[in-house]
PDB file of N, CA and C in Angstrom:
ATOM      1  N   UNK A   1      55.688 -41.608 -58.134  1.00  0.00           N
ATOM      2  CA  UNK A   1      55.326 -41.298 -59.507  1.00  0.00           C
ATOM      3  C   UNK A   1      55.536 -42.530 -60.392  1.00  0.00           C
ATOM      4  N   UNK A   2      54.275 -42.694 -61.017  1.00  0.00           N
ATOM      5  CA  UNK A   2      54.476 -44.007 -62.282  1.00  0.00           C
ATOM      6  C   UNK A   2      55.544 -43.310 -63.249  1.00  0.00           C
ATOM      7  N   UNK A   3      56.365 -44.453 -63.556  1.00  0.00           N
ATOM      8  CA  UNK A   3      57.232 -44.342 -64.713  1.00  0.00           C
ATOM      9  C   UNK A   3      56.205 -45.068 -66.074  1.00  0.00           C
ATOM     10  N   UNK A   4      56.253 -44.176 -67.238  1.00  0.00           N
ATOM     11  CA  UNK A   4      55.628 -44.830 -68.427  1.00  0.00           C
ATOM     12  C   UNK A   4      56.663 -45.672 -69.249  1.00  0.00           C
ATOM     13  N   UNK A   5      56.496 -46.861 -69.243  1.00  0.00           N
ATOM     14  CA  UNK A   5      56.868 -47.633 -70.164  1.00  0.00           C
ATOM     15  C   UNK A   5      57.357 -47.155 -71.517  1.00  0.00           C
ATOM     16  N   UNK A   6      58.399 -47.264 -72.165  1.00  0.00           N
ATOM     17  CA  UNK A   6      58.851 -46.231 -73.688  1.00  0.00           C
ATOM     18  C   UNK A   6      57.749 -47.489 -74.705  1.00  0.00           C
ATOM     19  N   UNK A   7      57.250 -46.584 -75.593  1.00  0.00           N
ATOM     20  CA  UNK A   7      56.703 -47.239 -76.657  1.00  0.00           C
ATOM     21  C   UNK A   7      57.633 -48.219 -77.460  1.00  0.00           C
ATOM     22  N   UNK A   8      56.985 -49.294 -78.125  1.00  0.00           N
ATOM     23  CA  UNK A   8      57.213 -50.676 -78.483  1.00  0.00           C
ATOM     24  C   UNK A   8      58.187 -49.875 -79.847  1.00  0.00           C
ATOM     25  N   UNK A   9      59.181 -50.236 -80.688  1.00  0.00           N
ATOM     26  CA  UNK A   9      59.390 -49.851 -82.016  1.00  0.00           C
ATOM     27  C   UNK A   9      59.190 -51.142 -83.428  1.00  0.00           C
ATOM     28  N   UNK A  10      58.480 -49.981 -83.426  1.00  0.00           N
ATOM     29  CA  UNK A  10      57.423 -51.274 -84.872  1.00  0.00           C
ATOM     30  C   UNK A  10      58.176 -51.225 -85.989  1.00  0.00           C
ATOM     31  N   UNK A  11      58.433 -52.214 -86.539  1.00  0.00           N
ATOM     32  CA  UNK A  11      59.208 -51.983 -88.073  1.00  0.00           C
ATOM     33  C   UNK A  11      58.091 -52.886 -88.718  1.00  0.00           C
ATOM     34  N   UNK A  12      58.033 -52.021 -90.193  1.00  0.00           N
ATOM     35  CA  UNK A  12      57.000 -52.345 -91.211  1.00  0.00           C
ATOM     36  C   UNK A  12      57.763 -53.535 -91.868  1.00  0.00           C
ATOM     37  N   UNK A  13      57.098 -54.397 -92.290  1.00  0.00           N
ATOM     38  CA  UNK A  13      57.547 -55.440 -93.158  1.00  0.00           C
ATOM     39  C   UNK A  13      57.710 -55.623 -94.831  1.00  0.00           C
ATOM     40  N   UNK A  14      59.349 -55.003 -94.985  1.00  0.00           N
ATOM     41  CA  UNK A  14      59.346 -54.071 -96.435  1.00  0.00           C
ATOM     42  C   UNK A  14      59.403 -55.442 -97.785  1.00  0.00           C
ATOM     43  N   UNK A  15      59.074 -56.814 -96.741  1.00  0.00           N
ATOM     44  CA  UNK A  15      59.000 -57.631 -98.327  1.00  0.00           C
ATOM     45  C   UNK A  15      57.822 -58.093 -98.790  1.00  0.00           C
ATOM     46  N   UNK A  16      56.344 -57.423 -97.738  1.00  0.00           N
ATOM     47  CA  UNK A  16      55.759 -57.681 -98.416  1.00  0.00           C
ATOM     48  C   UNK A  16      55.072 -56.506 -99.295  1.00  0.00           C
ATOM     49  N   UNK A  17      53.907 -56.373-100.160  1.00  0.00           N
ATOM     50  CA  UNK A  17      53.450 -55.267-100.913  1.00  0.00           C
ATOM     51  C   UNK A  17      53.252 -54.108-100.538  1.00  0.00           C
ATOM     52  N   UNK A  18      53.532 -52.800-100.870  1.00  0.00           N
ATOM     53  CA  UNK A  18      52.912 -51.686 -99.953  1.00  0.00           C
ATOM     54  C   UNK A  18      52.289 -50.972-101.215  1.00  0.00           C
ATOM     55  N   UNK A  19      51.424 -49.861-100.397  1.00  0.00           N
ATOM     56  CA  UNK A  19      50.993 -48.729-101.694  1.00  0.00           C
ATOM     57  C   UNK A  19      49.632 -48.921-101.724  1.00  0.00           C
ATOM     58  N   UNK A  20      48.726 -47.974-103.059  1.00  0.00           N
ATOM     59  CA  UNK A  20      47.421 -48.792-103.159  1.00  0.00           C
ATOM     60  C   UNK A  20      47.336 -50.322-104.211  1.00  0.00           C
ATOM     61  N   UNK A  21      46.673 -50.988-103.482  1.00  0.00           N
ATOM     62  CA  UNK A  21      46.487 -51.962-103.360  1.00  0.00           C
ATOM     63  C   UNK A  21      46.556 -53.173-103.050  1.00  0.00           C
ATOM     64  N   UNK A  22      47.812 -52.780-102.119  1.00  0.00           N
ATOM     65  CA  UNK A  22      48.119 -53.691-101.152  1.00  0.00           C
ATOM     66  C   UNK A  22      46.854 -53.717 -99.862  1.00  0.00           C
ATOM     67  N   UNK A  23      47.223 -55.637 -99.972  1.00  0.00           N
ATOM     68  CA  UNK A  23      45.921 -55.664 -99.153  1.00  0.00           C
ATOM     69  C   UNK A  23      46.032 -56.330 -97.763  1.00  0.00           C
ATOM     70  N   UNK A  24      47.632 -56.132 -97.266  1.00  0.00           N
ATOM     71  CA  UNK A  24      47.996 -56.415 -95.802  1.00  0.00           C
ATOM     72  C   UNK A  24      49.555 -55.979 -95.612  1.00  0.00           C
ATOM     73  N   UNK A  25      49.177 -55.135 -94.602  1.00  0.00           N
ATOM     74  CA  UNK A  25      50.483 -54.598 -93.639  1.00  0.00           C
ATOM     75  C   UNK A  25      51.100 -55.774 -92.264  1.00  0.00           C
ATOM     76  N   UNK A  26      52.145 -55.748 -92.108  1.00  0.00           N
ATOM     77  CA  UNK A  26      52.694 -56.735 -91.224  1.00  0.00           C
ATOM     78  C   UNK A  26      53.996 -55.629 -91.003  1.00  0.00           C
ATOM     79  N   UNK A  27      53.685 -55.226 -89.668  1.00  0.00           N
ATOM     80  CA  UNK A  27      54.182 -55.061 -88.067  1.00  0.00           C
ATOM     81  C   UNK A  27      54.906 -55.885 -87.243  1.00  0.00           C
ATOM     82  N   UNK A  28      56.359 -55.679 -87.600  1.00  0.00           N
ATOM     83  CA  UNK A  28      57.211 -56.525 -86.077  1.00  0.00           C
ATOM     84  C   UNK A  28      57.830 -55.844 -85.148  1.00  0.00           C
ATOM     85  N   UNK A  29      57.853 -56.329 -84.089  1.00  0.00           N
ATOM     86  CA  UNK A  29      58.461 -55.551 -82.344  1.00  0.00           C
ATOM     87  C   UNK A  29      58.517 -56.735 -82.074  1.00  0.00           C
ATOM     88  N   UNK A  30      59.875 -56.623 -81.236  1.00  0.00           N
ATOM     89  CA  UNK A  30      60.561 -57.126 -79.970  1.00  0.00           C
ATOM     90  C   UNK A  30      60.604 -56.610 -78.405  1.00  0.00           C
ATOM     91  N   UNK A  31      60.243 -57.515 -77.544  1.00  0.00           N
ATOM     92  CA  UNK A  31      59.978 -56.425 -76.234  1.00  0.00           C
ATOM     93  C   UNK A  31      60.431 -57.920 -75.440  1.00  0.00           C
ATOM     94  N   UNK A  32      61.557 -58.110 -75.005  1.00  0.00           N
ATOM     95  CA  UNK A  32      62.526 -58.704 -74.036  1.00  0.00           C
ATOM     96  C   UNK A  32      63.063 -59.979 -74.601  1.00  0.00           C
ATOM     97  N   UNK A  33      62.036 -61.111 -74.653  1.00  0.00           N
ATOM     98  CA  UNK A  33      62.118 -62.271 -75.395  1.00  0.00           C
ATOM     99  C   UNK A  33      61.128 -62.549 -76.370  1.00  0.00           C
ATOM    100  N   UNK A  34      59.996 -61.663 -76.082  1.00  0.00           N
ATOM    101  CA  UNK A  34      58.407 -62.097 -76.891  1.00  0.00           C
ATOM    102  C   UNK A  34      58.853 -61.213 -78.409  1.00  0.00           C
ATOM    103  N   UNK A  35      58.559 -62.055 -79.353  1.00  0.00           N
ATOM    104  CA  UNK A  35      58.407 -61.233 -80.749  1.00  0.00           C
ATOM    105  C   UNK A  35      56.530 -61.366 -81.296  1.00  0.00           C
ATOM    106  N   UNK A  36      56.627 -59.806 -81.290  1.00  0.00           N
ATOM    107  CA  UNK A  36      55.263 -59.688 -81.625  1.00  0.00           C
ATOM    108  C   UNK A  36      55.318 -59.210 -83.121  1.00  0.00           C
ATOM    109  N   UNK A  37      54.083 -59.446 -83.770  1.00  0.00           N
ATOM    110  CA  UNK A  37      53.751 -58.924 -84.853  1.00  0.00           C
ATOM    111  C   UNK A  37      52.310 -58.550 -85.292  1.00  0.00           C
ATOM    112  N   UNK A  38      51.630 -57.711 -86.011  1.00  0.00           N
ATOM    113  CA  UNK A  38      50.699 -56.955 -86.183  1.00  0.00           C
ATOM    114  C   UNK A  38      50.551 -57.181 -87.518  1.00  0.00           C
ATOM    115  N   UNK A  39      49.384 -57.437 -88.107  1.00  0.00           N
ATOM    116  CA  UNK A  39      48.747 -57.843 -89.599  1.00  0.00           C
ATOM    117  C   UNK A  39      47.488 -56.836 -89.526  1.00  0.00           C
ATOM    118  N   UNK A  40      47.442 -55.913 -90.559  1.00  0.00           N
ATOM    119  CA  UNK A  40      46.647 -55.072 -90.568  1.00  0.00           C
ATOM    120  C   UNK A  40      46.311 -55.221 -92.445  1.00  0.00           C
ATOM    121  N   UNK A  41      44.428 -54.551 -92.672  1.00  0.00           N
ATOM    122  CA  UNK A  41      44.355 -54.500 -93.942  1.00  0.00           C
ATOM    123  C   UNK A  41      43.775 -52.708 -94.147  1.00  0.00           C
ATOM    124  N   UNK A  42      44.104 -53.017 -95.365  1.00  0.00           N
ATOM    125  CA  UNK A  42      43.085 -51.509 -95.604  1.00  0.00           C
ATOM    126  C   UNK A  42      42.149 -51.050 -95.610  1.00  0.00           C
ATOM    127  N   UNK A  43      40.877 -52.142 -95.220  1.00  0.00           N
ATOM    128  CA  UNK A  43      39.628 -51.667 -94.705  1.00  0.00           C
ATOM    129  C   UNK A  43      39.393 -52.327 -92.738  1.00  0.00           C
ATOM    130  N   UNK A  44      40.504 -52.238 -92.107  1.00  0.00           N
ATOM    131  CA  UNK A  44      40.236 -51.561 -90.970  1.00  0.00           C
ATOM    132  C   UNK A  44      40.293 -52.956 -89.504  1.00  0.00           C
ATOM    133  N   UNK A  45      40.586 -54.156 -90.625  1.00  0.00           N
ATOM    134  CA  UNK A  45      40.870 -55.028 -89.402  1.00  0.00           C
ATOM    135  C   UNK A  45      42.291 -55.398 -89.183  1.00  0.00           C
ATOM    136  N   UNK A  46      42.447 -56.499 -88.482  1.00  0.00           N
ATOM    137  CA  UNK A  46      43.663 -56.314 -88.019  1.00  0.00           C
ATOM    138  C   UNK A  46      44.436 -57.835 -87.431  1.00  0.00           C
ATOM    139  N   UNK A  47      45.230 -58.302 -86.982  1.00  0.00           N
ATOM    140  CA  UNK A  47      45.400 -59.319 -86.017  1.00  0.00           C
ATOM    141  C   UNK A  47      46.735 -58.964 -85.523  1.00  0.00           C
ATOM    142  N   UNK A  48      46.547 -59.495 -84.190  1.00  0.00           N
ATOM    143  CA  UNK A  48      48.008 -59.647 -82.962  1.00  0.00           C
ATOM    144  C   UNK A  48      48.754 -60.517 -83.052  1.00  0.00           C
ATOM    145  N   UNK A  49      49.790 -61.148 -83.108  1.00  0.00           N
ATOM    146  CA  UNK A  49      50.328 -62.412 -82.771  1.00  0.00           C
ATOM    147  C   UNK A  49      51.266 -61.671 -81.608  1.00  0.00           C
ATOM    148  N   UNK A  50      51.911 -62.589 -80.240  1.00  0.00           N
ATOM    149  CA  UNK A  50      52.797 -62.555 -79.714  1.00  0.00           C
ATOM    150  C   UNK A  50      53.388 -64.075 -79.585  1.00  0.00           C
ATOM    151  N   UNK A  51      54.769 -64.058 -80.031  1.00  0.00           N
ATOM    152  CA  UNK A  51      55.436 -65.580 -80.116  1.00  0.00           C
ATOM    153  C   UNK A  51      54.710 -66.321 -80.964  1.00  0.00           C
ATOM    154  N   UNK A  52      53.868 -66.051 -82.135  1.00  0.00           N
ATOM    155  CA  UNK A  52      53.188 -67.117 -83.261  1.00  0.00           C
ATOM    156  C   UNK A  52      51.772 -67.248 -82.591  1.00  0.00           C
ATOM    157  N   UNK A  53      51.731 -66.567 -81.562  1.00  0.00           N
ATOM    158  CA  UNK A  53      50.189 -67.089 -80.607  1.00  0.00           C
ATOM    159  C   UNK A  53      49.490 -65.714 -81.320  1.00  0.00           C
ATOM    160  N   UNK A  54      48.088 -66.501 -81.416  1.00  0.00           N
ATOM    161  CA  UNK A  54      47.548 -64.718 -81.744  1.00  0.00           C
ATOM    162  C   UNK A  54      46.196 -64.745 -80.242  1.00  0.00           C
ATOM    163  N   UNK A  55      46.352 -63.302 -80.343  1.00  0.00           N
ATOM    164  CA  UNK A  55      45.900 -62.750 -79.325  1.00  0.00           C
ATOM    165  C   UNK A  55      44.791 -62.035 -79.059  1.00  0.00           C
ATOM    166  N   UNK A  56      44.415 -61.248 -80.209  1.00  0.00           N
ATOM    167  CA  UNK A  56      44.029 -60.065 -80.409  1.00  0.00           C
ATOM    168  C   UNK A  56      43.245 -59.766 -81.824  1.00  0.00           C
ATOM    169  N   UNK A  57      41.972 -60.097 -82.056  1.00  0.00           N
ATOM    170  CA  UNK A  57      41.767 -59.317 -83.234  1.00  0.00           C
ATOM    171  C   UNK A  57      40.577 -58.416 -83.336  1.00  0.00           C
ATOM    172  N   UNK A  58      40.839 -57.051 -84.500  1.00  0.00           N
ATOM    173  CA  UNK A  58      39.941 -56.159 -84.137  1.00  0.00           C
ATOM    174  C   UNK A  58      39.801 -56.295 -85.943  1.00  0.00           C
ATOM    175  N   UNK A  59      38.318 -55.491 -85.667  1.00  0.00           N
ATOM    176  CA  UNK A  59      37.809 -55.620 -87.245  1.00  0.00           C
ATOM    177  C   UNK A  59      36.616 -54.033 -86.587  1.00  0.00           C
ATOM    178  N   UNK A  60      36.155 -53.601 -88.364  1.00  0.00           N
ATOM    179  CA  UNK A  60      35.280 -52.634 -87.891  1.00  0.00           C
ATOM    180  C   UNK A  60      35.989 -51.460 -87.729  1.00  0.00           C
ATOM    181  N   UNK A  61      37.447 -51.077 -88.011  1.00  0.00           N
ATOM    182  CA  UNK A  61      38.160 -49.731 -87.642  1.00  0.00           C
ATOM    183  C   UNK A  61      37.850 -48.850 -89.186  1.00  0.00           C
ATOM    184  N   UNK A  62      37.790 -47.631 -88.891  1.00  0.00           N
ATOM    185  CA  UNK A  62      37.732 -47.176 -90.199  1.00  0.00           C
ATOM    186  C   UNK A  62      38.932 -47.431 -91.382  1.00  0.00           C
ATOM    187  N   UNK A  63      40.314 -47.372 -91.056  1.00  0.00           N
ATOM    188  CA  UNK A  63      41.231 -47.856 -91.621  1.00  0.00           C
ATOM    189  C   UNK A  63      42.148 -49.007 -90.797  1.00  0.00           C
ATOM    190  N   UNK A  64      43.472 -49.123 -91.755  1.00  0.00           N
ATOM    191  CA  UNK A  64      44.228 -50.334 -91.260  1.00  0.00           C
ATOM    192  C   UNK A  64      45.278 -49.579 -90.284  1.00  0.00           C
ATOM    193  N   UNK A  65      45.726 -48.059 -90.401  1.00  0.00           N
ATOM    194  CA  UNK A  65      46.287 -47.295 -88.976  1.00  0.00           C
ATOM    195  C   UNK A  65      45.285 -47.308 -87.944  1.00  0.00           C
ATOM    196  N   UNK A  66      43.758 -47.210 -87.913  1.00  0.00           N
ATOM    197  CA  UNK A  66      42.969 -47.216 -86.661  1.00  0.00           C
ATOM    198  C   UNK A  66      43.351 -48.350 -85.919  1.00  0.00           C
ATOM    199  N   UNK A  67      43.315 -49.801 -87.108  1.00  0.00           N
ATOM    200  CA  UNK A  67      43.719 -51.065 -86.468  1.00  0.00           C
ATOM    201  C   UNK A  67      44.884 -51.279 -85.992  1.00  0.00           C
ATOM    202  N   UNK A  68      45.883 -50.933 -86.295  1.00  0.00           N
ATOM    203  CA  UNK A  68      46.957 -50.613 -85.973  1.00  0.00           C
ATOM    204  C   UNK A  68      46.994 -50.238 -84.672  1.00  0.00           C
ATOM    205  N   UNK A  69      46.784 -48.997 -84.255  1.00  0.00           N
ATOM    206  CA  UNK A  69      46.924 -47.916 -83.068  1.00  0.00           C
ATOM    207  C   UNK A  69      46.271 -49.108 -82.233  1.00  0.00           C
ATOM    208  N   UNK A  70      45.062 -49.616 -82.153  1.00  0.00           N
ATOM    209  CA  UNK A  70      44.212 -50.104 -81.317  1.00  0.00           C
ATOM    210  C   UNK A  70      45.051 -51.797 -80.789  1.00  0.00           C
ATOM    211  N   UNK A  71      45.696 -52.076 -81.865  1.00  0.00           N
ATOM    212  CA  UNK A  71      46.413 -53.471 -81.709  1.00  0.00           C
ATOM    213  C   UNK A  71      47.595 -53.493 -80.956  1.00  0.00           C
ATOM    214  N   UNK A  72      48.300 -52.106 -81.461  1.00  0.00           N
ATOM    215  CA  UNK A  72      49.712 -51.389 -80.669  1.00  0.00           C
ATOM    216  C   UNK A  72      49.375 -51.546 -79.080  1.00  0.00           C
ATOM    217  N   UNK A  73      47.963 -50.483 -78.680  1.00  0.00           N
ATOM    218  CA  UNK A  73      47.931 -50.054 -77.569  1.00  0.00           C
ATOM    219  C   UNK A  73      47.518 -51.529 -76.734  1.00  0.00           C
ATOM    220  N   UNK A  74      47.340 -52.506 -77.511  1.00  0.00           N
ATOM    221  CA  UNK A  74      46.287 -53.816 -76.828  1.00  0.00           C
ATOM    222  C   UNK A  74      48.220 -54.308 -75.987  1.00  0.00           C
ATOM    223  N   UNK A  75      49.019 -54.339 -77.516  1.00  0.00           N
ATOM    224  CA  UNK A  75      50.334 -54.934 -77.129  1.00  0.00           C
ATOM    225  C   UNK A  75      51.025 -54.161 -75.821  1.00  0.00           C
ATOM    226  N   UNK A  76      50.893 -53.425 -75.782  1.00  0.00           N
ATOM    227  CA  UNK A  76      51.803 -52.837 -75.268  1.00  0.00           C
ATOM    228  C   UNK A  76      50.906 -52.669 -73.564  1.00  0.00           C
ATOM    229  N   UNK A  77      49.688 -52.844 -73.536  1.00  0.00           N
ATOM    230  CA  UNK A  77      48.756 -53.524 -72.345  1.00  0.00           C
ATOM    231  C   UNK A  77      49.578 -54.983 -72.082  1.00  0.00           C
ATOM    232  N   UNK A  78      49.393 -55.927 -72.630  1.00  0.00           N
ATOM    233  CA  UNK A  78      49.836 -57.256 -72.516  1.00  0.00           C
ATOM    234  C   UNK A  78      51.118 -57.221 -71.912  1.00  0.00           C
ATOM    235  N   UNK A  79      52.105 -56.177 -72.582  1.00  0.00           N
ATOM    236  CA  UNK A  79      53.696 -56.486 -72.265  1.00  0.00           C
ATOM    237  C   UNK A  79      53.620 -55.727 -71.562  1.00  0.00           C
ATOM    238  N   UNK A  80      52.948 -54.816 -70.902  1.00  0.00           N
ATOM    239  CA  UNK A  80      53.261 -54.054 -69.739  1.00  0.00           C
ATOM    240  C   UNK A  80      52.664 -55.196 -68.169  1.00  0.00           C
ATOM    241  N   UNK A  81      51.717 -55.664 -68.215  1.00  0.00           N
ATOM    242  CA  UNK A  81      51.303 -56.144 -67.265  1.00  0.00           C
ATOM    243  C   UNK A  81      52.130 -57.600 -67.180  1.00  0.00           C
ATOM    244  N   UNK A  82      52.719 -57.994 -68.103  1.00  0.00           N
ATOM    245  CA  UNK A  82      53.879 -58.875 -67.709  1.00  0.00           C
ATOM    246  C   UNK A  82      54.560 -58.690 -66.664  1.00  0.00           C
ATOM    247  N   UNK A  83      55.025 -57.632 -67.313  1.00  0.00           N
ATOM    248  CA  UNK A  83      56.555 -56.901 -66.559  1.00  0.00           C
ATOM    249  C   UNK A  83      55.911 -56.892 -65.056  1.00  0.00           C
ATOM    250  N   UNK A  84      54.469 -56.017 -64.619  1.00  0.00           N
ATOM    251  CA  UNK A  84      54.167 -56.057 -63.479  1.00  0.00           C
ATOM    252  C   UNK A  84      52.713 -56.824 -63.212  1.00  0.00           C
ATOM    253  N   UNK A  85      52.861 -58.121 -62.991  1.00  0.00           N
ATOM    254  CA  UNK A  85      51.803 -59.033 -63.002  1.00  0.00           C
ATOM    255  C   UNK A  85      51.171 -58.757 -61.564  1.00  0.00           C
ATOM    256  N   UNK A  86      51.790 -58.392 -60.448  1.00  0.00           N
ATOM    257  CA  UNK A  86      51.306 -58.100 -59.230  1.00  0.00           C
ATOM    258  C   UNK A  86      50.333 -56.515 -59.305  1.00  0.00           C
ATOM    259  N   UNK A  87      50.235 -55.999 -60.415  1.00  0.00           N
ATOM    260  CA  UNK A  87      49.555 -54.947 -60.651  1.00  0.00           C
ATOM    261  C   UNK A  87      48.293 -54.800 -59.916  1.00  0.00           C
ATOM    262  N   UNK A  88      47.123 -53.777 -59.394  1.00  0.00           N
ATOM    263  CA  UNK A  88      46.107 -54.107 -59.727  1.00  0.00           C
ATOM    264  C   UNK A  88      45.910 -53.489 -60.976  1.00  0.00           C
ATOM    265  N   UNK A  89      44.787 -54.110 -61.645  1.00  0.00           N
ATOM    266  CA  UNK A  89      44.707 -53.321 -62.987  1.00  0.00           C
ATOM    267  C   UNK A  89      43.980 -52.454 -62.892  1.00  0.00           C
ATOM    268  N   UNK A  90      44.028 -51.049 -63.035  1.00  0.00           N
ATOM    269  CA  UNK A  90      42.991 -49.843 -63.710  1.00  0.00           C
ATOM    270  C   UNK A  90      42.293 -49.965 -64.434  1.00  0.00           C
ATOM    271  N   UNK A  91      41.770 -48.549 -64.468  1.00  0.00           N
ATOM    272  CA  UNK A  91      40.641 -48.297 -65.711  1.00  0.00           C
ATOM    273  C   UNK A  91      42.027 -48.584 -67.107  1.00  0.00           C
ATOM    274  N   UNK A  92      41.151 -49.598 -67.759  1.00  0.00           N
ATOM    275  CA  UNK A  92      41.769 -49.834 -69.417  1.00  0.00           C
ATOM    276  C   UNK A  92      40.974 -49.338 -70.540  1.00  0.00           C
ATOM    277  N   UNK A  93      41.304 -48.308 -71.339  1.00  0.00           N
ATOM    278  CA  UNK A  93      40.508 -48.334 -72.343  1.00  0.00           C
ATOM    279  C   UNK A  93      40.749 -49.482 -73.298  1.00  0.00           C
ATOM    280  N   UNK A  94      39.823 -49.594 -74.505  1.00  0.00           N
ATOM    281  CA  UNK A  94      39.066 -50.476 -74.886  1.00  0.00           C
ATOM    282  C   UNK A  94      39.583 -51.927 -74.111  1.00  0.00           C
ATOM    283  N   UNK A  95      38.109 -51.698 -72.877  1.00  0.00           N
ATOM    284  CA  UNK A  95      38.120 -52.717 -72.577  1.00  0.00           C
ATOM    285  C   UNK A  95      37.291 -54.254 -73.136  1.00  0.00           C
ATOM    286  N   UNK A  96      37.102 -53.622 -74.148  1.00  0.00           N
ATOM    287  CA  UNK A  96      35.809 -55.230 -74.661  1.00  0.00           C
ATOM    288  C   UNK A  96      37.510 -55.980 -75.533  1.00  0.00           C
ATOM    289  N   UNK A  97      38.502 -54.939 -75.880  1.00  0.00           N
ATOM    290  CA  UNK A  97      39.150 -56.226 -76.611  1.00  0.00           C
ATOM    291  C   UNK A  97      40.026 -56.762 -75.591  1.00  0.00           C
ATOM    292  N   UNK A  98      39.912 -56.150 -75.148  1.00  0.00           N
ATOM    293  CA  UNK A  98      41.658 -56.558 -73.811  1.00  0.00           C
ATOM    294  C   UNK A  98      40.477 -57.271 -72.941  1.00  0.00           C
ATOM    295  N   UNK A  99      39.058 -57.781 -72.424  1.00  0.00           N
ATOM    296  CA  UNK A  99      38.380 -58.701 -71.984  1.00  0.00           C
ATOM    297  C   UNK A  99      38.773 -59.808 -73.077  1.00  0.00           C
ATOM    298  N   UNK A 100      38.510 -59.945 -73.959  1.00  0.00           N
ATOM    299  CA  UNK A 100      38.121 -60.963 -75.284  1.00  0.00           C
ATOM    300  C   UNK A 100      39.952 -61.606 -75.245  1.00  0.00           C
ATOM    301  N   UNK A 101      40.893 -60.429 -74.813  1.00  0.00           N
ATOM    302  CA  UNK A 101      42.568 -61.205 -75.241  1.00  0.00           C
ATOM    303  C   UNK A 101      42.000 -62.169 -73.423  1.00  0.00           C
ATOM    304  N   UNK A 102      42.219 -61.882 -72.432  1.00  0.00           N
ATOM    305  CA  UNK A 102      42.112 -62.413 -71.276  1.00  0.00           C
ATOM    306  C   UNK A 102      41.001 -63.621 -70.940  1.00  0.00           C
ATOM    307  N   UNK A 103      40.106 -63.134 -72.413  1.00  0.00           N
ATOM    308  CA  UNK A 103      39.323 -65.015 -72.053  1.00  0.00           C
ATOM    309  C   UNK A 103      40.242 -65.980 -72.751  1.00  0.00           C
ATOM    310  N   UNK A 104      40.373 -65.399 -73.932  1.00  0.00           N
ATOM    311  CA  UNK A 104      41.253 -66.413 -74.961  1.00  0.00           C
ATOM    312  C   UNK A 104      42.470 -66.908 -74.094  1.00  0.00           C
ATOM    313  N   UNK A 105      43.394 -66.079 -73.041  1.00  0.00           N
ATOM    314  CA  UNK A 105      44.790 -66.847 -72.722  1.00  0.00           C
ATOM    315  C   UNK A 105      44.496 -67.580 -71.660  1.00  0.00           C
ATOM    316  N   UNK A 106      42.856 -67.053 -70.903  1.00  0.00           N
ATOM    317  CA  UNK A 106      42.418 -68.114 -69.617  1.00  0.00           C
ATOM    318  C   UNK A 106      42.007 -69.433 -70.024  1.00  0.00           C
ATOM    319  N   UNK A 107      41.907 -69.594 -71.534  1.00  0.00           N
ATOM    320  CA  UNK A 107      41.033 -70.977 -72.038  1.00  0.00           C
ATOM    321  C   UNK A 107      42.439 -72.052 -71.829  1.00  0.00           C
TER     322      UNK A 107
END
């Protein structure tokens, strides 16, 4: 039986603006040594960083939680297949962004 990995814990970033009209959310997690962070806006895009590297960006979500969820689940792809790099990999959903993170870290 696969064991599931426990979800990442995201803390919101309370110095910068929140509310309406704030026009970017910033997301930090820690997951062993890598510090990741998540930049999201209110019309629906988004960006990854892991360790200052960015990784990951999605645009086109209806909001900045769609981008969110979709950036979470990208991270938590990345830091899971760390942990087991001898994996084969499965079916991944959204696979067009998790292709697009795997050209960018092959360049």
């Amino acid at each position: 039986m696969k064991m599931k990995k426990k979800k990442m814990d995201w803390t919101p970033d309370l110095s910068l603006p929140a509310g309406k009209g704030a026009t970017l959310q910033r997301f930090t997690a820690t997951d062993g040594e890598d510090q990741l962070e998540i930049d999201t806006t209110p019309w629906g895009e988004g960006d990854l960083k892991i360790n200052d590297e960015p990784v990951a960006h999605v645009a086109d979500n209806q909001s900045g939680g769609d981008a969110f969820r979709d950036l979470e689940a990208i991270a938590e792809e990345l830091e899971e297949r760390k942990v087991a790099p001898d994996r084969t990999p499965g079916p991944i959903r959204k696979t067009d962004k998790l292709d697009a993170i795997h050209r960018k870290q092959n360049v």
